[in-house]
Every structure is written in structure tokens, then in C-alpha cells.
C-alpha atoms as a PDB file:
ATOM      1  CA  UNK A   1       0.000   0.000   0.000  1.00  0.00           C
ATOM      2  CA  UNK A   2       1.678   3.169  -0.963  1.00  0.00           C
ATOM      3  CA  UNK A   3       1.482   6.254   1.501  1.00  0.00           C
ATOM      4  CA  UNK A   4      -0.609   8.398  -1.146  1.00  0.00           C
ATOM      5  CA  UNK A   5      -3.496   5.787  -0.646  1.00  0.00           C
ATOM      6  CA  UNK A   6      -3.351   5.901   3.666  1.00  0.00           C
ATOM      7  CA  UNK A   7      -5.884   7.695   5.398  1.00  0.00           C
ATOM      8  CA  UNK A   8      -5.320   8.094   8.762  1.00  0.00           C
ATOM      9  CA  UNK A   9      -8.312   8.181  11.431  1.00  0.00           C
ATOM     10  CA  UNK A  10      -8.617  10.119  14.969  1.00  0.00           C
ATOM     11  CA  UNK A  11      -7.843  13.433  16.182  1.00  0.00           C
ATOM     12  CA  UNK A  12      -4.451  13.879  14.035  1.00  0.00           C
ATOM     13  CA  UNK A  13      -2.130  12.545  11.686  1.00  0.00           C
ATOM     14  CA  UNK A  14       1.626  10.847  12.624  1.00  0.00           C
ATOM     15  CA  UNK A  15       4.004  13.151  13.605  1.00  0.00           C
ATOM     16  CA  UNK A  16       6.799  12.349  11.258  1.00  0.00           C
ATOM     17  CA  UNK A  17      10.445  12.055  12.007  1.00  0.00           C
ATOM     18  CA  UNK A  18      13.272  11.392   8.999  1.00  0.00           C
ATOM     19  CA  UNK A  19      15.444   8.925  10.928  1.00  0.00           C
ATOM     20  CA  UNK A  20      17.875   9.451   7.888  1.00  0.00           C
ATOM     21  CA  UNK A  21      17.676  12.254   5.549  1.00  0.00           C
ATOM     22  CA  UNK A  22      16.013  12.020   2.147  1.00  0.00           C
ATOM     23  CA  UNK A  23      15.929   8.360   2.902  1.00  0.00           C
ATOM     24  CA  UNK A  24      13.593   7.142   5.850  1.00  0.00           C
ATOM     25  CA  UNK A  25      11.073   8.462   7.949  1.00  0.00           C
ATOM     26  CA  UNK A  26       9.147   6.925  10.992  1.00  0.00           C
ATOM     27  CA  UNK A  27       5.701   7.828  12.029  1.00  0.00           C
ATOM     28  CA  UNK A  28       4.842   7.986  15.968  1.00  0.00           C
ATOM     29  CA  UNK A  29       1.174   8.723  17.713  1.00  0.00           C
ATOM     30  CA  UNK A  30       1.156  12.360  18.435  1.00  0.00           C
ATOM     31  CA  UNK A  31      -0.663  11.615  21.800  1.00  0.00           C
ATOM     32  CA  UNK A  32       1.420   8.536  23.033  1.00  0.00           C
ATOM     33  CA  UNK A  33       4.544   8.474  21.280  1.00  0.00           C
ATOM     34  CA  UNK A  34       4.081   4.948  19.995  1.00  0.00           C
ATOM     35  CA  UNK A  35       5.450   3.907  16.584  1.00  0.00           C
ATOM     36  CA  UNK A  36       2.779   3.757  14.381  1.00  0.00           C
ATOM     37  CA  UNK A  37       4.220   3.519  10.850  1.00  0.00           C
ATOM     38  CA  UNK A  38       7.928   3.588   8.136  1.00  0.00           C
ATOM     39  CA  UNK A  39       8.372   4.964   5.143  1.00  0.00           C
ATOM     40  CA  UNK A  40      11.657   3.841   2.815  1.00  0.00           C
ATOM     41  CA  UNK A  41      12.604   5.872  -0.558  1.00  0.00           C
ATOM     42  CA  UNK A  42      13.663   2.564  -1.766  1.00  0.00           C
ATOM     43  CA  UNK A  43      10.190   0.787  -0.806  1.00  0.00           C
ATOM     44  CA  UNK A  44       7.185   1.856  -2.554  1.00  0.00           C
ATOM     45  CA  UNK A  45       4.783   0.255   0.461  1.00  0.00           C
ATOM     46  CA  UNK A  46       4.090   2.269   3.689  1.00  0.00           C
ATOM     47  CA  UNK A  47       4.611  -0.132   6.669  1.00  0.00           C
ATOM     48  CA  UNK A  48       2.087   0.096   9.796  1.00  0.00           C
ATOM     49  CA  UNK A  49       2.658  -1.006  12.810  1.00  0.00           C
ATOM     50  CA  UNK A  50       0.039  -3.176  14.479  1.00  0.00           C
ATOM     51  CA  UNK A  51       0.503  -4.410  18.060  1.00  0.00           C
ATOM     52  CA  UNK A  52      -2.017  -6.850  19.585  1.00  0.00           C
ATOM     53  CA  UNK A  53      -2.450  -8.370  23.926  1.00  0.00           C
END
């Protein structure tokens, strides 16, 4: 799934962080802080992160 195609759900958006320039960036829970999704230049697919009990 690429990122164009997300929509996100709730009060806000990620709050995006490159973790390396122009290459990566991480997406974290502007509430919690929790990881909540990756993107990679080199990947067209957005990763989520999906945590379970």
C-alpha cells in the first residue's frame, strides 16, 4: 500500500520524524509516542505497525 493511498483516522495525523535524511522516515502517535508507521525511498509500500495483547 503506498502512503498516497493511507488515510489516517482520529484526532491527528503521525508526527513524522526522517530517521535518515532524504531516505527514511518513521511515524509515531502524536498523543502517546508509539510507533505507528515507516516509510523507505527505496520501498514503494508504507509499513504500519500493528501491536495486539
Amino acid at each position: 500500500m503506498g502512503f498516497e493511498t493511507v488515510t489516517w483516522t482520529g484526532e491527528s495525523e503521525p508526527t513524522w520524524y526522517e530517521t535518515f535524511e532524504g531516505e527514511a522516515k518513521r511515524g509515531f502517535c502524536p498523543t502517546c509516542g508509539s510507533r505507528v508507521a515507516a516509510i523507505d525511498s527505496d520501498i514503494p509500500e508504507i509499513g504500519i505497525n500493528v501491536t495486539a495483547p
